[in-house]
N, C-alpha and C. Protein backbone atom coordinates (compact mmCIF):
# COMPACT_ATOMS: atom_id res chain seq x y z
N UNK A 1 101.29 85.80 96.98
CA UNK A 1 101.19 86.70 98.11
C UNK A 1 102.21 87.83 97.91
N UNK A 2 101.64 89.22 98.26
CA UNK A 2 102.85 90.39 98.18
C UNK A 2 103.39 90.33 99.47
N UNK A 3 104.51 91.57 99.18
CA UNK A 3 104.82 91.88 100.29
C UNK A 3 105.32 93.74 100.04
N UNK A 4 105.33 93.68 101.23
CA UNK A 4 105.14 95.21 101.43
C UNK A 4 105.83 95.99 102.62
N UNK A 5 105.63 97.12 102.65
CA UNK A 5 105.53 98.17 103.89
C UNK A 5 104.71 98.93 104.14
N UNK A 6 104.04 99.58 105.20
CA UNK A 6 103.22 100.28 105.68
C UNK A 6 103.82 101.31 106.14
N UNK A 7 103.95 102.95 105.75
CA UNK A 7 104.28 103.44 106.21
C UNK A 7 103.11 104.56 106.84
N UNK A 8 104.38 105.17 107.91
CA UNK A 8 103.14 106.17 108.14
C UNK A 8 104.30 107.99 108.39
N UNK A 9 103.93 108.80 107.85
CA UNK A 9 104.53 110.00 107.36
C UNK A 9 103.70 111.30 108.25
N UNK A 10 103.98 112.50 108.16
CA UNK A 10 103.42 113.62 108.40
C UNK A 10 102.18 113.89 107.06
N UNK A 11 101.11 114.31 107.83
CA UNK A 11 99.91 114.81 106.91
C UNK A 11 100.44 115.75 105.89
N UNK A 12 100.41 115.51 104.78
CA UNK A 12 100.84 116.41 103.62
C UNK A 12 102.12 115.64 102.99
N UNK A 13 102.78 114.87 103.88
CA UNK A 13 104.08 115.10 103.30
C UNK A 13 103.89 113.07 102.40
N UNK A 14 103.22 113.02 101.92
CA UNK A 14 103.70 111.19 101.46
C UNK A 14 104.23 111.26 100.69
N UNK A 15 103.77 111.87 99.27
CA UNK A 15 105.19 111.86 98.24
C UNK A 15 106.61 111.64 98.77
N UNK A 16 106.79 112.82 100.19
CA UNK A 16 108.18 112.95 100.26
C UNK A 16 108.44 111.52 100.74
N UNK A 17 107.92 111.35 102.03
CA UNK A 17 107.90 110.03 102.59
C UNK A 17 108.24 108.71 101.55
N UNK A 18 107.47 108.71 100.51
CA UNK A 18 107.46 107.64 99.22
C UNK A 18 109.06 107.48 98.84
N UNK A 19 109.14 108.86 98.67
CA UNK A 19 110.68 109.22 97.63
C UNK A 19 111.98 108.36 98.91
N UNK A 20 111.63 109.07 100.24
CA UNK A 20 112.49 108.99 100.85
C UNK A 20 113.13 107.13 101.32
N UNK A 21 111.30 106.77 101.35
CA UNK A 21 111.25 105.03 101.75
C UNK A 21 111.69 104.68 100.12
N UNK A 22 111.71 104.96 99.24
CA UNK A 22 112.61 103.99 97.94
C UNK A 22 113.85 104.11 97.66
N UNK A 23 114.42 105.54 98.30
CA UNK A 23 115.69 105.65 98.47
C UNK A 23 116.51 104.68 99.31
N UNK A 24 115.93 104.68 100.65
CA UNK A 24 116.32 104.21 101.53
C UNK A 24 115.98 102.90 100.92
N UNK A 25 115.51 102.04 100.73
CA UNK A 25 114.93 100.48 99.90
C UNK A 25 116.49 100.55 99.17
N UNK A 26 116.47 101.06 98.40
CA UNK A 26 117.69 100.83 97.09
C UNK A 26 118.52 101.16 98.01
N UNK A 27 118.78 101.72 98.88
CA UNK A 27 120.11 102.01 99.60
C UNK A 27 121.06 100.34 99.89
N UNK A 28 119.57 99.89 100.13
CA UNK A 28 119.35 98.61 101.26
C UNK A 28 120.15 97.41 100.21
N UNK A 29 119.01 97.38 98.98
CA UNK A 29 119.11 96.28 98.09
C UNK A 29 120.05 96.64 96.93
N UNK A 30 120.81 97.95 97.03
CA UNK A 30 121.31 97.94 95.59
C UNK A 30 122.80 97.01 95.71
N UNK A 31 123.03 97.23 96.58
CA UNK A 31 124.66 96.06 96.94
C UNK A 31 124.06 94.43 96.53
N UNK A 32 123.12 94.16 96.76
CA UNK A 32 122.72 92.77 96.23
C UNK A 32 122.43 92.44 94.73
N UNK A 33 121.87 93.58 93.90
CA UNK A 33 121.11 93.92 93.00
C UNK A 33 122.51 94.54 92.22
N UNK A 34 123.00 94.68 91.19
CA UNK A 34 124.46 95.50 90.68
C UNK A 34 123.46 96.48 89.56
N UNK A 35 121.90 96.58 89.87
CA UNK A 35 121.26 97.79 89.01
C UNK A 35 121.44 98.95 89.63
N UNK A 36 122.48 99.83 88.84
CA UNK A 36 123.06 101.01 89.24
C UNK A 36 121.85 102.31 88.54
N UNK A 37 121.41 101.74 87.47
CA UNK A 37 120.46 102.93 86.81
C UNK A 37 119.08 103.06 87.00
N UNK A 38 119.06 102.63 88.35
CA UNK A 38 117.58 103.50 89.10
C UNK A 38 117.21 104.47 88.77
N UNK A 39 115.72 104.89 88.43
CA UNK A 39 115.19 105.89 87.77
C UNK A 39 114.17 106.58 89.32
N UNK A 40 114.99 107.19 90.24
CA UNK A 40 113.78 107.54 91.05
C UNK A 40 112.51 108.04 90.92
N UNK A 41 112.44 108.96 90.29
CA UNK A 41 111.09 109.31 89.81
C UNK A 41 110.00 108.77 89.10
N UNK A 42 110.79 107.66 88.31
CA UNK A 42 109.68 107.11 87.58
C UNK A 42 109.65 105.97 88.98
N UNK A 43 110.60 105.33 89.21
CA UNK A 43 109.69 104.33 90.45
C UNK A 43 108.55 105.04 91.61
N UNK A 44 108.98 106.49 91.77
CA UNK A 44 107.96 106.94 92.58
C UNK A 44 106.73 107.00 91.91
N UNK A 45 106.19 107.78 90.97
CA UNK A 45 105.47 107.80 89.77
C UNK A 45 104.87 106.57 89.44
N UNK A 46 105.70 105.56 89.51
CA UNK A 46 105.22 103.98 89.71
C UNK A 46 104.25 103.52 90.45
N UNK A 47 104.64 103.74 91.81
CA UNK A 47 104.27 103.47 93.30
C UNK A 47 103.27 103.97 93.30
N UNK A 48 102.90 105.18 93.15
CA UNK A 48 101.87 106.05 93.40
C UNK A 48 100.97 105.53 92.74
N UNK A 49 101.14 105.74 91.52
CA UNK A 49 99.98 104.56 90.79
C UNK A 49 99.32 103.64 90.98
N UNK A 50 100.66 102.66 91.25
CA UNK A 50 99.84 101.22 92.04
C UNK A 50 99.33 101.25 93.18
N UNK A 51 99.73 102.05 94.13
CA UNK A 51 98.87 102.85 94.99
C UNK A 51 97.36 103.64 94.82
N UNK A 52 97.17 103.81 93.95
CA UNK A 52 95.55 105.18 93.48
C UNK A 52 95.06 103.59 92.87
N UNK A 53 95.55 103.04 92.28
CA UNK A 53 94.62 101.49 92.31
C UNK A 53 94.38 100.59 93.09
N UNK A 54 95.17 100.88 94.10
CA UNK A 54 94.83 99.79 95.32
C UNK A 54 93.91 100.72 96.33
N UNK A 55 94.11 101.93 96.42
CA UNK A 55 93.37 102.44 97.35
C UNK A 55 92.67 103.56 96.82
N UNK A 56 92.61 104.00 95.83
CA UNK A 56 91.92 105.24 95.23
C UNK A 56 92.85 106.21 95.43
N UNK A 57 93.91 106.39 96.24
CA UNK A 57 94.66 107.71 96.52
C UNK A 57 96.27 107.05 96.57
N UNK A 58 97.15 107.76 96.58
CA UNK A 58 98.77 107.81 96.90
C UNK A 58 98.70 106.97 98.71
N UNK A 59 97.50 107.45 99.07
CA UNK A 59 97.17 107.15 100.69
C UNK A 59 96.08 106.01 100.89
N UNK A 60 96.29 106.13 101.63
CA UNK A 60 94.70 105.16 102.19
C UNK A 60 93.54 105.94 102.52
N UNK A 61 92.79 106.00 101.71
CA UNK A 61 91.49 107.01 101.57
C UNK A 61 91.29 107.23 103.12
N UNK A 62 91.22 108.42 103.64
CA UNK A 62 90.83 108.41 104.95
C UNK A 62 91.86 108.91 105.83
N UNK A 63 92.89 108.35 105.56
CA UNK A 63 94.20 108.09 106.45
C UNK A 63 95.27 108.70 106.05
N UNK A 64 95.23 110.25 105.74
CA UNK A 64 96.39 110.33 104.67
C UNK A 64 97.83 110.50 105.08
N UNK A 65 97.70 110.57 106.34
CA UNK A 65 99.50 110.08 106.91
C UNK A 65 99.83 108.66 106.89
N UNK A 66 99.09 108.10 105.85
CA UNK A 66 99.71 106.29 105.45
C UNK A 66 99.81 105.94 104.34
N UNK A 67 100.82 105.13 104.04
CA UNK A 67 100.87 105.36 102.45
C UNK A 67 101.71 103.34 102.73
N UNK A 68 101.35 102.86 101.58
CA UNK A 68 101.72 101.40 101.84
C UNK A 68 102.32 101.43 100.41
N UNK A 69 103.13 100.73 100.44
CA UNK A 69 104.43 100.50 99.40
C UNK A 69 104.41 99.07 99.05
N UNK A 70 104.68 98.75 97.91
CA UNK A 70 105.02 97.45 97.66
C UNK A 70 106.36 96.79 97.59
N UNK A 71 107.04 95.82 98.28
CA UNK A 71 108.11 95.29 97.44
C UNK A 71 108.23 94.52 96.52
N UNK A 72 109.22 95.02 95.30
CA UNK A 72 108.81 94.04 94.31
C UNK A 72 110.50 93.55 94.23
N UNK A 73 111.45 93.64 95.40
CA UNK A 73 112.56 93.16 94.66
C UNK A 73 112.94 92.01 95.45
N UNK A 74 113.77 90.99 95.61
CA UNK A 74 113.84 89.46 96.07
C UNK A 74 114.16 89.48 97.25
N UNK A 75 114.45 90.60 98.13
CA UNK A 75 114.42 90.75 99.48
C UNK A 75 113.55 90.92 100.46
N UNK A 76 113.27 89.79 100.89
CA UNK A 76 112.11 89.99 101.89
C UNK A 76 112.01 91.18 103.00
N UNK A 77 110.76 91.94 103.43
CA UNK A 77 110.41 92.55 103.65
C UNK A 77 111.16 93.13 105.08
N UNK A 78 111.33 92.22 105.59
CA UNK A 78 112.07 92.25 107.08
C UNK A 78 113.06 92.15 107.01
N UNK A 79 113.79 91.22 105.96
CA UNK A 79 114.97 91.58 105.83
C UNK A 79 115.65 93.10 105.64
N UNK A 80 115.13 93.70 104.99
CA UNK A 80 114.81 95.48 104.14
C UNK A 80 115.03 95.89 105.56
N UNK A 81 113.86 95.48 106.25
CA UNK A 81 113.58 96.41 107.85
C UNK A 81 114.87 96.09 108.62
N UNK A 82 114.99 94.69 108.85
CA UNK A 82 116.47 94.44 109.92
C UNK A 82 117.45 95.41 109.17
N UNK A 83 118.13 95.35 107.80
CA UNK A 83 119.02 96.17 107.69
C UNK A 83 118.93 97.85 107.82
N UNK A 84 118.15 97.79 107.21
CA UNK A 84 117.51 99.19 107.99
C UNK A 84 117.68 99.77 109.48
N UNK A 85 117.60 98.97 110.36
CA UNK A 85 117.61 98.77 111.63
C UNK A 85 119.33 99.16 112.20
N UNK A 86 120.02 97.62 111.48
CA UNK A 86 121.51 97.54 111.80
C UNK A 86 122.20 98.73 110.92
N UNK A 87 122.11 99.32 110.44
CA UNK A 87 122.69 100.51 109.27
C UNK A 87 122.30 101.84 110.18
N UNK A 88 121.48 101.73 111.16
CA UNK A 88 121.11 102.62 112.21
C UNK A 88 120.87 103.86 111.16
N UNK A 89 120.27 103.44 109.72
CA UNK A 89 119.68 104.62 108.98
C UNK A 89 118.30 105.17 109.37
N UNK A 90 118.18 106.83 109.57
CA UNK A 90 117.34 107.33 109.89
C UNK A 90 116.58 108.19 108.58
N UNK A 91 115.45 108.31 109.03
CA UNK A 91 114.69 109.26 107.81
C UNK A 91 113.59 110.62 108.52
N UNK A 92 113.63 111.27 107.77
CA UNK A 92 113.13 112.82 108.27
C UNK A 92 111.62 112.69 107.86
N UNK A 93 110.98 112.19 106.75
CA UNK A 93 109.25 112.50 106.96
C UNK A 93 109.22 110.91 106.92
N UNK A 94 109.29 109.71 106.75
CA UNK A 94 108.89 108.89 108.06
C UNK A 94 108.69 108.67 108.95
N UNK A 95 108.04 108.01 109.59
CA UNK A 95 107.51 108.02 111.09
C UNK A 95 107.65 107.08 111.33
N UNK A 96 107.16 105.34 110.94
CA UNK A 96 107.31 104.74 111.35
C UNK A 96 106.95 103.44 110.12
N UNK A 97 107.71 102.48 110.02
CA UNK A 97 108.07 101.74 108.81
C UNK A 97 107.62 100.33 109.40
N UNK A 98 106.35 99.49 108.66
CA UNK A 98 106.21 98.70 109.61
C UNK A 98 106.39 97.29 108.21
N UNK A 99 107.10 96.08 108.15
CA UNK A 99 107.57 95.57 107.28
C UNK A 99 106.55 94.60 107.25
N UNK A 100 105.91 93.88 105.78
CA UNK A 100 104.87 92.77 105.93
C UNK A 100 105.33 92.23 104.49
N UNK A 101 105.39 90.91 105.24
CA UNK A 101 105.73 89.80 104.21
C UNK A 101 104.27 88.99 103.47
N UNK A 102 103.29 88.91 104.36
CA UNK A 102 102.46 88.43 103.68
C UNK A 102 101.32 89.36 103.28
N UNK A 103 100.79 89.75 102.03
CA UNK A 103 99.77 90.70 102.52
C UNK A 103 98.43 90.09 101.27
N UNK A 104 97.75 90.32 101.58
CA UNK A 104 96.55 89.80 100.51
C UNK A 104 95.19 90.58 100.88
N UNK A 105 93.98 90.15 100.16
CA UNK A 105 92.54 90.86 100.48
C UNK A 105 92.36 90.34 101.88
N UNK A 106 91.26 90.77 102.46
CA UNK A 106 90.69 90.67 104.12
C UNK A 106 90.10 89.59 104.07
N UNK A 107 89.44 89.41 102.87
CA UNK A 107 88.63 87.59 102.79
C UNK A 107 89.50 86.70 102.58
N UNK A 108 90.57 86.68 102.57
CA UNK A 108 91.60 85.75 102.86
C UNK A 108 92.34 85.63 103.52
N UNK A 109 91.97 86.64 105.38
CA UNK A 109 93.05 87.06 105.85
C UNK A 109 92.98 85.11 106.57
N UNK A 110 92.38 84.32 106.09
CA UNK A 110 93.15 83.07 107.19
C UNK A 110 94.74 82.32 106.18
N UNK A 111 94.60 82.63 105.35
CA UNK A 111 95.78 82.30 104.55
C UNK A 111 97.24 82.88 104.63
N UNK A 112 96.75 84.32 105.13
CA UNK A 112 97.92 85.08 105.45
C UNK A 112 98.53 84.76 106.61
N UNK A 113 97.62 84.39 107.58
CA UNK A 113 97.82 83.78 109.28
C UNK A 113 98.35 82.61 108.98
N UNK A 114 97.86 81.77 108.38
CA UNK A 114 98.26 80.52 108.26
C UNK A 114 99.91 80.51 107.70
N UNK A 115 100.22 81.26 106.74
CA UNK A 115 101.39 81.58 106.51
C UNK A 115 102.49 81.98 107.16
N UNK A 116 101.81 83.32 108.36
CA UNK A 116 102.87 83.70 109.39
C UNK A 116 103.21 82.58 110.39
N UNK A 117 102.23 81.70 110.46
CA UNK A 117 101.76 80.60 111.36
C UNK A 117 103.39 79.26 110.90
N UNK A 118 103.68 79.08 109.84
CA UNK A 118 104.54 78.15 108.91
C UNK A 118 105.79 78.86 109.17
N UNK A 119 105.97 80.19 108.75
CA UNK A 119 107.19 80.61 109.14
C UNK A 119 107.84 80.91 110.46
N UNK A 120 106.47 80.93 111.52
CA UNK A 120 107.21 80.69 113.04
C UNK A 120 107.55 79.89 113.24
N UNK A 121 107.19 78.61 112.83
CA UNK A 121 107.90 77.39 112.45
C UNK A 121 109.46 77.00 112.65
N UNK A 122 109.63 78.15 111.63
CA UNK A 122 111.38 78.07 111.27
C UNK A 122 112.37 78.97 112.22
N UNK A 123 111.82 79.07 113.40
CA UNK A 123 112.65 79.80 114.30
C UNK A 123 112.90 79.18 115.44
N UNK A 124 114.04 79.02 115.93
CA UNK A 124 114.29 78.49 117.32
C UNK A 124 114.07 79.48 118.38
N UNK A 125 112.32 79.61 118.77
CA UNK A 125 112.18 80.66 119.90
C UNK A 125 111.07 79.39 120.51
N UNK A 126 111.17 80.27 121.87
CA UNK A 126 109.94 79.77 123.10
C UNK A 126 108.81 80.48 123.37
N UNK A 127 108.63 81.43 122.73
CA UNK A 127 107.50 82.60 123.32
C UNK A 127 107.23 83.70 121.76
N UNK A 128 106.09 83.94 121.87
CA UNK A 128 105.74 84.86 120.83
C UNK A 128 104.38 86.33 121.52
N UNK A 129 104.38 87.24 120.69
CA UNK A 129 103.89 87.86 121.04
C UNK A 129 102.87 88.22 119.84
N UNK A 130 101.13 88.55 119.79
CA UNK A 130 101.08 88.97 118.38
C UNK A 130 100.76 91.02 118.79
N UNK A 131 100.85 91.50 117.55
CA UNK A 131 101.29 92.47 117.26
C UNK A 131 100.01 93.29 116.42
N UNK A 132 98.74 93.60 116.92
CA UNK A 132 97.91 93.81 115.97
C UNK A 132 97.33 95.25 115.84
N UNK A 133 97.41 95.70 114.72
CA UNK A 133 96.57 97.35 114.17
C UNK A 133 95.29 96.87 113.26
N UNK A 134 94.44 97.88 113.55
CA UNK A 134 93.64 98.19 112.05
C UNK A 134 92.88 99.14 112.01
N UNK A 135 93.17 99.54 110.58
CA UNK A 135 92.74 101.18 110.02
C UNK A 135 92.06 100.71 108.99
N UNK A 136 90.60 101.32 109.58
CA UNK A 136 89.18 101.32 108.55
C UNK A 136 88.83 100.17 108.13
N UNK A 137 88.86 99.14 109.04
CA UNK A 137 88.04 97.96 109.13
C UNK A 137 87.09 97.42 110.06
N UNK A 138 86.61 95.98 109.81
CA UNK A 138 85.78 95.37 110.55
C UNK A 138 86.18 95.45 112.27
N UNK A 139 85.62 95.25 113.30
CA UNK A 139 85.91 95.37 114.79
C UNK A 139 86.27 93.84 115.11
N UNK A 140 85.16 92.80 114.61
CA UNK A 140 85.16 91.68 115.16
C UNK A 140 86.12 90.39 114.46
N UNK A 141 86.85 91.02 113.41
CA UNK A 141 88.00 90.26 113.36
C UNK A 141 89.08 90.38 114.14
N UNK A 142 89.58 91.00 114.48
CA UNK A 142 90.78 90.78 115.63
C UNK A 142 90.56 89.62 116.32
N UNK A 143 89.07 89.43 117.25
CA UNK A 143 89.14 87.97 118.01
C UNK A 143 89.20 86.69 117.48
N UNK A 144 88.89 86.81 116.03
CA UNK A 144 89.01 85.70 115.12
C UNK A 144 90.73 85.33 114.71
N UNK A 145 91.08 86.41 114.51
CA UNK A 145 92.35 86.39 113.72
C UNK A 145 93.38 86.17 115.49
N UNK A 146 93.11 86.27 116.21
CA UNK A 146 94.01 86.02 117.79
C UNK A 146 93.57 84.52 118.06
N UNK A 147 92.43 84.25 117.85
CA UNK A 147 91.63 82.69 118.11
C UNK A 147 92.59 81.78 117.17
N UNK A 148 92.48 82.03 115.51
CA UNK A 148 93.17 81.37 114.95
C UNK A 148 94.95 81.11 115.07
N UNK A 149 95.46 82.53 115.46
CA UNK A 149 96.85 82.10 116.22
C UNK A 149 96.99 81.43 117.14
N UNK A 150 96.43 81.72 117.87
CA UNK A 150 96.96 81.14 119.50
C UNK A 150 96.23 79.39 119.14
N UNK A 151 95.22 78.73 118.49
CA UNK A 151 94.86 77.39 118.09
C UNK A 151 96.12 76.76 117.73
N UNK A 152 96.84 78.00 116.48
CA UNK A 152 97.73 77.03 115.68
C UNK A 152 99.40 77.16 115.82
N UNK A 153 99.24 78.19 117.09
CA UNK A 153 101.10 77.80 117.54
C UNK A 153 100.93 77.18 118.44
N UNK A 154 102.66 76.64 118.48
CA UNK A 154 103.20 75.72 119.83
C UNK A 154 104.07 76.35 120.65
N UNK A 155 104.00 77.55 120.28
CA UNK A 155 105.14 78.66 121.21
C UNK A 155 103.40 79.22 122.63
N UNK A 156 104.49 79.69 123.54
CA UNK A 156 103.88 80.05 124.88
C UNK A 156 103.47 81.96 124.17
N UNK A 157 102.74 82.30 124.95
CA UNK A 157 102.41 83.70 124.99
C UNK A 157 103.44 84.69 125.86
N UNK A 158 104.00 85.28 124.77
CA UNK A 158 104.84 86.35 126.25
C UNK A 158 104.80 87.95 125.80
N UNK A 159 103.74 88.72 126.76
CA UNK A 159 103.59 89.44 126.31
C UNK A 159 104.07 90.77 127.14
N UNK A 160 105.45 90.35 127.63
CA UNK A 160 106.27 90.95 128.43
C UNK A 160 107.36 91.52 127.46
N UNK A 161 108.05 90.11 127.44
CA UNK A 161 109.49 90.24 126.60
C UNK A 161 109.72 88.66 125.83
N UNK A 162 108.84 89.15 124.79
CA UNK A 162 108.61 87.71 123.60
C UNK A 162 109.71 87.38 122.49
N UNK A 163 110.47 86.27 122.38
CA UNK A 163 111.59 85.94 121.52
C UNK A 163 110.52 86.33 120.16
N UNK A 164 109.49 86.58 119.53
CA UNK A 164 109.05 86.35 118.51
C UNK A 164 107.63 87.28 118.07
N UNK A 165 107.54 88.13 117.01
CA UNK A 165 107.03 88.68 116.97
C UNK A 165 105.87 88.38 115.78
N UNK A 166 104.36 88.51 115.95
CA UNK A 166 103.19 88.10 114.85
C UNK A 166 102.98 89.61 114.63
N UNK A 167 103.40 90.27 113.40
CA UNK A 167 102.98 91.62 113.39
C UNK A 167 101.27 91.28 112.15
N UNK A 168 100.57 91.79 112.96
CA UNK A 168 99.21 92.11 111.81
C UNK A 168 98.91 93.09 111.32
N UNK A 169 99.05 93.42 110.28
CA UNK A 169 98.17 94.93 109.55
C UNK A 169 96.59 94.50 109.37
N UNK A 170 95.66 94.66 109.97
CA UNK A 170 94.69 95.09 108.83
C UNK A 170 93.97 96.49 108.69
N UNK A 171 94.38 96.86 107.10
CA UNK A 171 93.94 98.06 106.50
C UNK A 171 92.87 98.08 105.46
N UNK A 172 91.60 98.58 106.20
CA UNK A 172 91.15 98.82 104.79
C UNK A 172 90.26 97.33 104.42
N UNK A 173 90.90 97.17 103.33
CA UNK A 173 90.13 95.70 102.61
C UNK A 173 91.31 94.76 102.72
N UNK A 174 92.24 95.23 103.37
CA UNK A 174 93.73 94.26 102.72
C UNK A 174 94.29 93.83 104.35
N UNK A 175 95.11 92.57 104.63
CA UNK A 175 95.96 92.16 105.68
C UNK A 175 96.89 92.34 104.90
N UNK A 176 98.22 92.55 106.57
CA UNK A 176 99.28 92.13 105.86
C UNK A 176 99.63 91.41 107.32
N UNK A 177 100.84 90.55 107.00
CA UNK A 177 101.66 90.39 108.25
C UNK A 177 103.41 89.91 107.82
N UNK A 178 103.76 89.80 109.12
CA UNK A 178 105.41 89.61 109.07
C UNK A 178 105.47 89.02 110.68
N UNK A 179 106.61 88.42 110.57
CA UNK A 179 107.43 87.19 111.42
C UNK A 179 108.50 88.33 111.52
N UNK A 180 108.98 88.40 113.04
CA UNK A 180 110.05 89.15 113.14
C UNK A 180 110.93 88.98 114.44
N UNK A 181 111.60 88.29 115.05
CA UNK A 181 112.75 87.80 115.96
C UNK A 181 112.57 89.24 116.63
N UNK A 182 112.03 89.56 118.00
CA UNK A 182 112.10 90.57 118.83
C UNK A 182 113.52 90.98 119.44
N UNK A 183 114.39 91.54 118.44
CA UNK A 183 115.30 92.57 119.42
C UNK A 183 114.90 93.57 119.42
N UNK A 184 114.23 94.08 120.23
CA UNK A 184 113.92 94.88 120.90
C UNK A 184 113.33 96.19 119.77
N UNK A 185 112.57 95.29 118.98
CA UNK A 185 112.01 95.72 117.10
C UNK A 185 111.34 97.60 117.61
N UNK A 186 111.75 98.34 117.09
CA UNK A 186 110.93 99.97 117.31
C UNK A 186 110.99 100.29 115.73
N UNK A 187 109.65 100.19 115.48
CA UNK A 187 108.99 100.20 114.25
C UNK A 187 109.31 102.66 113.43
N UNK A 188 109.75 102.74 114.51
CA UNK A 188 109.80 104.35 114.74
C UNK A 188 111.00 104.42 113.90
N UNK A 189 111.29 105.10 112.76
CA UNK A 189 112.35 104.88 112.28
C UNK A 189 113.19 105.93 112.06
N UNK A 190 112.02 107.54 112.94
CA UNK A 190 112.86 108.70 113.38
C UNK A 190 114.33 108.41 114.41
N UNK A 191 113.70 107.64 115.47
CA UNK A 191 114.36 107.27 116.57
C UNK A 191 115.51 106.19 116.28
N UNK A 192 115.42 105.51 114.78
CA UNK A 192 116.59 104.70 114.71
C UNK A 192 117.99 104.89 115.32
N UNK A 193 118.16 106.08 114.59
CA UNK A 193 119.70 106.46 115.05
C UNK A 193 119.86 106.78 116.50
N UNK A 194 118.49 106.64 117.28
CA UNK A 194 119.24 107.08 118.82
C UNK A 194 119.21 105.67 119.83
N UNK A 195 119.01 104.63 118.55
CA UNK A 195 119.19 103.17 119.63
C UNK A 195 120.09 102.31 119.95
């Protein structure tokens, strides 16, 4: 299973957006990591690539203020995002940075659930909330993919002010999701610095 980010940028601008979300990534992971000779350009150049093969474009055909990123380094996805968060680092053509730990094809989105499903598991909360988008897909999965959560937790529904967050992507042909402890999570990552 990958993991990833979803971002979403100003129309025109994803390259910058790209450059700016791997900067900010290595900002995050290079203190863990002692690889000082990051090559930005070729990782962007990278990205993009594996990007025009996953989706035909740098973007999500259709959608071109979204651009989804992969992580490929040993820090989980939310982790990236929480520090991100606590570093109260802000970015200028991001918009909004949404972190997914599990992500795979759409015909497997019960594996990905089932997964977010294991890692709520490992949290001492009482209440969850789920968290769901989707861009350029099916309509009638959402009630499937809410049916199969709410079957297979033991946490209550709180869809006020929930200790626990089920974030769902589905884009396209692909899910993603992430487990994320609700402080008060604003996926907006213009607005970081004013929280």
């Amino acid at each position: 299973m990958e993991m990833g980010f979803i971002i979403t940028c100003f129309r025109g601008r994803e390259r910058e957006a790209l450059n700016e979300a791997l900067i900010t990534f290595n900002t995050i992971t290079i203190r863990s990591h002692v690889n000082t000779s990051i090559n930005f350009n070729e990782r962007i150049h990278s990205e993009i690539d594996n990007n025009e093969k996953l989706f035909d474009h740098s973007h999500i055909k259709k959608l071109k203020n979204i651009v989804f990123i992969k992580n490929k380094s040993s820090c989980d996805s939310v982790k990236i995002y929480e520090e991100i968060v606590k570093r109260k680092l802000s970015c200028r053509f991001i918009q909004r940075l949404i972190p997914l730990d599990f992500i795979g094809n759409l015909k497997f989105w019960k594996d990905v659930i089932s997964l977010m499903v294991e890692k709520s598991k490992s949290f001492d909360v009482k209440t969850y909330k789920i968290l769901y988008e989707k861009r350029l897909s099916e309509k009638g999965l959402k009630d499937e993919i809410f049916d199969t959560v709410t079957r297979n937790m033991i946490l209550k529904v709180d869809l006020c002010n929930p200790d626990l967050l089920m974030v769902v992507q589905v884009f396209k042909t692909h899910i993603g999701g992430a487990v994320i402890l609700n402080d008060s999570i604003n996926f907006n990552i213009q607005k970081n610095n004013k929280i």
